[in-house]
C-alpha atoms as a PDB file:
ATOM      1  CA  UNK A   1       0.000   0.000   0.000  1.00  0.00           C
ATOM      2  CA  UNK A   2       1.810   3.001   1.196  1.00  0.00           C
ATOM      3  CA  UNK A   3       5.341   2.717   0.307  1.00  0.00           C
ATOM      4  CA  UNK A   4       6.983   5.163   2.574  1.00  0.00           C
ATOM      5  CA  UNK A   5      10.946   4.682   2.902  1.00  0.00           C
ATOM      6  CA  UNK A   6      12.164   6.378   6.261  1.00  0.00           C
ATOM      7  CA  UNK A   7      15.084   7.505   6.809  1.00  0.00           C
ATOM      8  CA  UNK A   8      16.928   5.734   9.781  1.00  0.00           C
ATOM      9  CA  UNK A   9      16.386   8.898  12.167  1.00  0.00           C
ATOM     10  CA  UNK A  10      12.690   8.497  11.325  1.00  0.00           C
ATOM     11  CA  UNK A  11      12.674   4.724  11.848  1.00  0.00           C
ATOM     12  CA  UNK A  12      14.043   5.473  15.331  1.00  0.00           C
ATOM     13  CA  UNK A  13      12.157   8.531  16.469  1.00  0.00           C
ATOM     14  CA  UNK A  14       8.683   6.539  15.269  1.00  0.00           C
ATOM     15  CA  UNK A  15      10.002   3.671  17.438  1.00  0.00           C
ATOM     16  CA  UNK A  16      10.441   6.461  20.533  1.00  0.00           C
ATOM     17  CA  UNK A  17       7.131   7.851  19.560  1.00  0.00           C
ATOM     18  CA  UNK A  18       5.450   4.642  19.389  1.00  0.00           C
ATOM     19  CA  UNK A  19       6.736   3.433  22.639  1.00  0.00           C
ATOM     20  CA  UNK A  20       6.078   6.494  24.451  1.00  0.00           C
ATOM     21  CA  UNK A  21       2.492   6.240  22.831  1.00  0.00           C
ATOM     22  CA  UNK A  22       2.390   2.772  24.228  1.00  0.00           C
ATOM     23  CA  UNK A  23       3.552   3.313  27.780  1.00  0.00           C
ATOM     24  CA  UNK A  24       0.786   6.114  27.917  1.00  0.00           C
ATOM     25  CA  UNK A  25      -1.742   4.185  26.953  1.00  0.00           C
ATOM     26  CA  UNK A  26      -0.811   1.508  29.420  1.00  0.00           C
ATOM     27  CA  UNK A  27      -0.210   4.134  31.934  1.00  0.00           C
ATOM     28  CA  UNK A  28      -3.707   5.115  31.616  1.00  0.00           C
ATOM     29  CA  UNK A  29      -5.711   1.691  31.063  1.00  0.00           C
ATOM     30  CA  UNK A  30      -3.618  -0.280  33.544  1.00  0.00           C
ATOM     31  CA  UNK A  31      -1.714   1.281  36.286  1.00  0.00           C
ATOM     32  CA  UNK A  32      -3.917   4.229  37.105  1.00  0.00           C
ATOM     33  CA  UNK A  33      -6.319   1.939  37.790  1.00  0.00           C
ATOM     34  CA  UNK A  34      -4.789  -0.051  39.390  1.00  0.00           C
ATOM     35  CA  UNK A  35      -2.861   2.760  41.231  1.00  0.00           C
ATOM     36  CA  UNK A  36      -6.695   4.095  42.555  1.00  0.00           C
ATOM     37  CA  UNK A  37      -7.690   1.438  43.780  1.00  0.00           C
ATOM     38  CA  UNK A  38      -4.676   0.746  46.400  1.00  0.00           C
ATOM     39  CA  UNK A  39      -5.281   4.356  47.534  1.00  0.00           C
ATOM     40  CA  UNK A  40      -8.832   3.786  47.894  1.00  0.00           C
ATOM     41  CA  UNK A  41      -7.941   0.182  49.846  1.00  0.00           C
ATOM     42  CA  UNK A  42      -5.418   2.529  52.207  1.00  0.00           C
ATOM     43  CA  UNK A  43      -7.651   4.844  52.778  1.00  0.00           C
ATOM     44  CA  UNK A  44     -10.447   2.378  53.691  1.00  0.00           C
ATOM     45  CA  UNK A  45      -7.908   0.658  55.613  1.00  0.00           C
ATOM     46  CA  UNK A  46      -6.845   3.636  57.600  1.00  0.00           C
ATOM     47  CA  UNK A  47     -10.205   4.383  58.501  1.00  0.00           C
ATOM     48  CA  UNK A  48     -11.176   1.167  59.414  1.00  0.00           C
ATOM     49  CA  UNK A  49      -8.022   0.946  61.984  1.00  0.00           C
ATOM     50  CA  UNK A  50      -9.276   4.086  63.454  1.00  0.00           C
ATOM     51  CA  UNK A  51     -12.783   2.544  64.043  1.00  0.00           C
ATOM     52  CA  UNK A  52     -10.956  -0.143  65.580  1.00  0.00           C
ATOM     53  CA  UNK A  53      -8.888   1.576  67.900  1.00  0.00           C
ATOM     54  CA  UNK A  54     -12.045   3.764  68.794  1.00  0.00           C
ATOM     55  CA  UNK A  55     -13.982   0.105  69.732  1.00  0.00           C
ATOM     56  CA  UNK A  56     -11.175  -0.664  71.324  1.00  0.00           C
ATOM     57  CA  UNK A  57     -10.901   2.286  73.753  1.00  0.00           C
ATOM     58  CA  UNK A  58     -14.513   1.851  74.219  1.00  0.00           C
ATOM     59  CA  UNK A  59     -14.106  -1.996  75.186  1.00  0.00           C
ATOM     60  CA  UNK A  60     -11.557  -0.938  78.266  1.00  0.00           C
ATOM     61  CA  UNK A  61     -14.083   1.765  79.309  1.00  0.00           C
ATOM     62  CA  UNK A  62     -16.846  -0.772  79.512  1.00  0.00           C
ATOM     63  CA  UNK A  63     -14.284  -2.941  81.248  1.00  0.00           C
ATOM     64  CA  UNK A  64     -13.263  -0.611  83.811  1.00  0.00           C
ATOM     65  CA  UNK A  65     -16.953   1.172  84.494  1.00  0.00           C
ATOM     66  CA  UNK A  66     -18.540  -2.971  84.734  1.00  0.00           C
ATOM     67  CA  UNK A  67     -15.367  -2.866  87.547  1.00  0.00           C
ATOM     68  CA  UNK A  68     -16.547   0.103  89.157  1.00  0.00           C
ATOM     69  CA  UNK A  69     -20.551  -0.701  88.678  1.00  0.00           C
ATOM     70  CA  UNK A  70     -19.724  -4.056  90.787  1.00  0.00           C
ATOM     71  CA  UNK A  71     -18.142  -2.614  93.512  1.00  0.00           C
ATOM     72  CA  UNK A  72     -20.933   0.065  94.370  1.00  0.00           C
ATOM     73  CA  UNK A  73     -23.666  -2.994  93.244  1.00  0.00           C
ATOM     74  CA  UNK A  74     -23.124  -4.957  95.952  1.00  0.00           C
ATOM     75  CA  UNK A  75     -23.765  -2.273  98.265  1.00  0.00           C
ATOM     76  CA  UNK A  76     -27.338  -1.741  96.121  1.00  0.00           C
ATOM     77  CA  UNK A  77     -29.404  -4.868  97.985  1.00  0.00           C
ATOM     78  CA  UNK A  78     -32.788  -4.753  96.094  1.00  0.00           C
ATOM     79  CA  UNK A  79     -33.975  -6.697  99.759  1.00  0.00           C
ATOM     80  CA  UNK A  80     -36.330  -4.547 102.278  1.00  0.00           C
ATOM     81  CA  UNK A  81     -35.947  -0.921 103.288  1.00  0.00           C
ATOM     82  CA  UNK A  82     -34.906  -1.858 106.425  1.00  0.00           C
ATOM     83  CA  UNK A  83     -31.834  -3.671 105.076  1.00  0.00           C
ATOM     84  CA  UNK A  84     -30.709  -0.942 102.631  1.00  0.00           C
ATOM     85  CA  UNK A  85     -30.834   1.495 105.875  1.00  0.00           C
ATOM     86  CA  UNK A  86     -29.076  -0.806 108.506  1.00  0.00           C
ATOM     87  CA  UNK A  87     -26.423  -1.225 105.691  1.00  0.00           C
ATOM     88  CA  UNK A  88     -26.535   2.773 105.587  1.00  0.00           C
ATOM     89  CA  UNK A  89     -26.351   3.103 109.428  1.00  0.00           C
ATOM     90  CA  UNK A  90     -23.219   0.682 109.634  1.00  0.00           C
ATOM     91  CA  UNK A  91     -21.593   2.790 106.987  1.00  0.00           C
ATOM     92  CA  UNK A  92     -21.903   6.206 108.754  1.00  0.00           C
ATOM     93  CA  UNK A  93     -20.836   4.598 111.699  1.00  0.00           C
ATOM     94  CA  UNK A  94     -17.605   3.019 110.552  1.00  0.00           C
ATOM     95  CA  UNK A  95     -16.447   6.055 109.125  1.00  0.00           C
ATOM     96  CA  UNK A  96     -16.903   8.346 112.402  1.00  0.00           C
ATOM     97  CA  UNK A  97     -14.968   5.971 114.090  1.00  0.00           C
ATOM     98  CA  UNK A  98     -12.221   5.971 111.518  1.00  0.00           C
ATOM     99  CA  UNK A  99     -12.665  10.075 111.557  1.00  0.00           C
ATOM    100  CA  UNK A 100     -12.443   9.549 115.509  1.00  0.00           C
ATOM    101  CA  UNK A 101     -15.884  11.479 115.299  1.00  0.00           C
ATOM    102  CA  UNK A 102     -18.556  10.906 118.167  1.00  0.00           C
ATOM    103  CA  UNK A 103     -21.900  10.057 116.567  1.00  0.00           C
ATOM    104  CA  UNK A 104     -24.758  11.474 119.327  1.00  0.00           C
ATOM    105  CA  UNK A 105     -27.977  10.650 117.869  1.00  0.00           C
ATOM    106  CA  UNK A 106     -28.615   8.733 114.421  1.00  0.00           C
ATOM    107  CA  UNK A 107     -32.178   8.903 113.115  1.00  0.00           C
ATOM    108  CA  UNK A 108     -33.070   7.188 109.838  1.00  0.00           C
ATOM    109  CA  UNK A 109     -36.121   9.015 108.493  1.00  0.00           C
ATOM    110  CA  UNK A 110     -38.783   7.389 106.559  1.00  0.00           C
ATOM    111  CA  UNK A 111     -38.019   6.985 102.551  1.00  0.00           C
ATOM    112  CA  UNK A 112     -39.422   9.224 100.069  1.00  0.00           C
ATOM    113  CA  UNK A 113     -40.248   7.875  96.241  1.00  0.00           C
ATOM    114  CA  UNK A 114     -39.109  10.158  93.733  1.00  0.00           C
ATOM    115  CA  UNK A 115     -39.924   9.878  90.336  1.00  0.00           C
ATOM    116  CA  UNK A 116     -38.470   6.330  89.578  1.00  0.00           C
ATOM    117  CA  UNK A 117     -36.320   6.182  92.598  1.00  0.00           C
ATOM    118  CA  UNK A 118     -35.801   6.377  96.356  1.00  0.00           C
ATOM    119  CA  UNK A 119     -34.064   8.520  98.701  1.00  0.00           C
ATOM    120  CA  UNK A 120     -33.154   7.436 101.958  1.00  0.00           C
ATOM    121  CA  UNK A 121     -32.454   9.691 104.873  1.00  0.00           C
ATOM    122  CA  UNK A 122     -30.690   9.773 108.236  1.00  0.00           C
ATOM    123  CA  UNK A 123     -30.298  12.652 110.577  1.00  0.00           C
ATOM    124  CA  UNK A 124     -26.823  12.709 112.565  1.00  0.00           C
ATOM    125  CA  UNK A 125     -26.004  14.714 115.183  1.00  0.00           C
ATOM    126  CA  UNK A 126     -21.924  14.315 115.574  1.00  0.00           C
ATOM    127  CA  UNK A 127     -19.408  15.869 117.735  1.00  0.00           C
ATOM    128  CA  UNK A 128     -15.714  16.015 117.066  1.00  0.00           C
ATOM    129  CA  UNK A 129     -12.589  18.258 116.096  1.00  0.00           C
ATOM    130  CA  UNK A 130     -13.355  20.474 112.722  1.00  0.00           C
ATOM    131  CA  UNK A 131     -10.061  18.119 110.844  1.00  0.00           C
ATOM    132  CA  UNK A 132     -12.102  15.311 112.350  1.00  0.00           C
ATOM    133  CA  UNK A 133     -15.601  16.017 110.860  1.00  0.00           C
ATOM    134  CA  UNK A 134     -14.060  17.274 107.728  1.00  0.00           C
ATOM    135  CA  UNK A 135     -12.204  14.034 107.543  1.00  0.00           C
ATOM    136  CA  UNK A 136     -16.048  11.982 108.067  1.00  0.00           C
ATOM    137  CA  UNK A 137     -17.828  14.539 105.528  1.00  0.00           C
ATOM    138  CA  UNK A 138     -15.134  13.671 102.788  1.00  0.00           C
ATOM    139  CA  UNK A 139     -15.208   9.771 103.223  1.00  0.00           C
ATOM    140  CA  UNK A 140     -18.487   9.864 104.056  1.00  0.00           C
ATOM    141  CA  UNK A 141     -18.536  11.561 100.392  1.00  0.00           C
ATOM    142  CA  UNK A 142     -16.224   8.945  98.450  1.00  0.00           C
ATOM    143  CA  UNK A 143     -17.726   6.183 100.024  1.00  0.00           C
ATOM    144  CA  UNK A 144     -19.259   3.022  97.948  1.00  0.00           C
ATOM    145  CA  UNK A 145     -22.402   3.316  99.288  1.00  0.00           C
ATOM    146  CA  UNK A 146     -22.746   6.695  97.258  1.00  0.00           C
ATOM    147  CA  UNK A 147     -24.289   8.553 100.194  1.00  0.00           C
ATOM    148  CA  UNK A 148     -24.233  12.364  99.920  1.00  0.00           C
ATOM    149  CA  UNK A 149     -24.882  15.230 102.488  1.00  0.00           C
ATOM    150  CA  UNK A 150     -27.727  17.125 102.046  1.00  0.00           C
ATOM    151  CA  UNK A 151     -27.978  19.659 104.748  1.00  0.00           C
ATOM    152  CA  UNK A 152     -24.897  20.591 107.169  1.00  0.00           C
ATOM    153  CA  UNK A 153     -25.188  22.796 110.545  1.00  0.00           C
ATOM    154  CA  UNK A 154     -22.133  23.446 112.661  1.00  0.00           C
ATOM    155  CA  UNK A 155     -22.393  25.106 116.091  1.00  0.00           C
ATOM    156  CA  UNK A 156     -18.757  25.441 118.476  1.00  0.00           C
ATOM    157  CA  UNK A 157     -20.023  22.980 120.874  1.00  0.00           C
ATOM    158  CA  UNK A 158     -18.300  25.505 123.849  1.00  0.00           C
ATOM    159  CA  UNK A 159     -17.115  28.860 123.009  1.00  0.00           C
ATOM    160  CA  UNK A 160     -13.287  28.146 124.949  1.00  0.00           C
ATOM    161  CA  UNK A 161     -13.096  24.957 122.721  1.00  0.00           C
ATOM    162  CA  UNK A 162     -12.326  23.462 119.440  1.00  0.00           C
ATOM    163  CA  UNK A 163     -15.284  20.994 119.308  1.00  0.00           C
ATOM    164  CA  UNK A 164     -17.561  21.176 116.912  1.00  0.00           C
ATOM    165  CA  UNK A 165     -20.821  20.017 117.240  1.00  0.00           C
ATOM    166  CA  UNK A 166     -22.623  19.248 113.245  1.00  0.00           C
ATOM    167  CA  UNK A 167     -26.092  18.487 112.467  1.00  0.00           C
ATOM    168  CA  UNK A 168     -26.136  16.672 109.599  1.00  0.00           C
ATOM    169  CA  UNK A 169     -28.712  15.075 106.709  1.00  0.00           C
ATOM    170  CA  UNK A 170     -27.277  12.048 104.645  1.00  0.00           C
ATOM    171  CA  UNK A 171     -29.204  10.909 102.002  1.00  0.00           C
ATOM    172  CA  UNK A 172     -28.650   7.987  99.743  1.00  0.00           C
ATOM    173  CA  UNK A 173     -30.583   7.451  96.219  1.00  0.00           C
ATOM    174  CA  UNK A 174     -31.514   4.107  95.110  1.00  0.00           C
ATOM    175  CA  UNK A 175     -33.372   3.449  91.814  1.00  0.00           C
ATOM    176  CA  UNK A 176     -35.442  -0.193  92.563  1.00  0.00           C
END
């Protein structure tokens, strides 16, 4: 058909042309391809590692707040209202005589329902050193029973000494 004679130079810079051509169109049909979809994989990848590590943190949360939930559960008994306040009562009372408090007069008061809960109350009247009662007010605070103080009254038991004498309402919420 066509009879074209090249000249050597032309023979070679059509063979350059054509395999530039060639690697261009490979380039584009093959490798990109190819190319996009190991960046899409990484990326995937990447994301799916973060995921991970999120579950992951999540897993030792829920391991360490079950921990924590069991040691204040035992303290919830779901028994009588007599049993959750005696349990009360011989909390208060080991912690004012590791605060080297003197407990006067304990009164448990009748519970209230609240909503979809109960509160438990007990009137104390204590007597004791301020560092002392401070001392009983912050463990009475942090400890696993989850009791709380409601209402606090201090009066200087004599006015030529350091005791203290504290009216106090400690209230504990329990959801049945």
């Amino acid at each position: 058909m066509f009879s074209i004679n090249f000249s050597q130079k032309e023979k070679v810079g059509l063979l350059i042309a054509v395999a530039f051509m060639s690697l261009a169109l490979l380039d584009r049909l093959m490798i990109n391809p190819i190319n996009n979809n190991i960046k899409r994989i990484d990326r995937e990848t990447k994301i799916s590692e973060k995921r991970l590590t999120m579950a992951l943190r999540n897993v030792d949360q829920k391991q360490v707040l079950a921990q924590e939930y069991r040691r204040y559960v035992k303290h919830q008994s779901n028994g009588p209202d007599e049993e959750k306040i005696t349990a009360m009562l011989t909390t208060i009372e080991d912690l004012a005589r590791e605060s080297e408090i003197s407990l006067l007069d304990i009164k448990p008061l009748s519970p209230k329902n609240i909503d979809f809960s109960k509160q438990y109350s007990i009137a104390v009247e204590a007597e004791g050193d301020m560092d002392h009662l401070i001392n009983f007010l912050y463990k009475l605070h942090g400890s696993s029973q989850l009791l709380r103080v409601e209402t606090l009254h201090l009066n200087l038991k004599d006015k030529n000494s350091n005791a203290v004498k504290a009216s106090i309402l400690i209230t504990k919420v329990t959801v049945p």
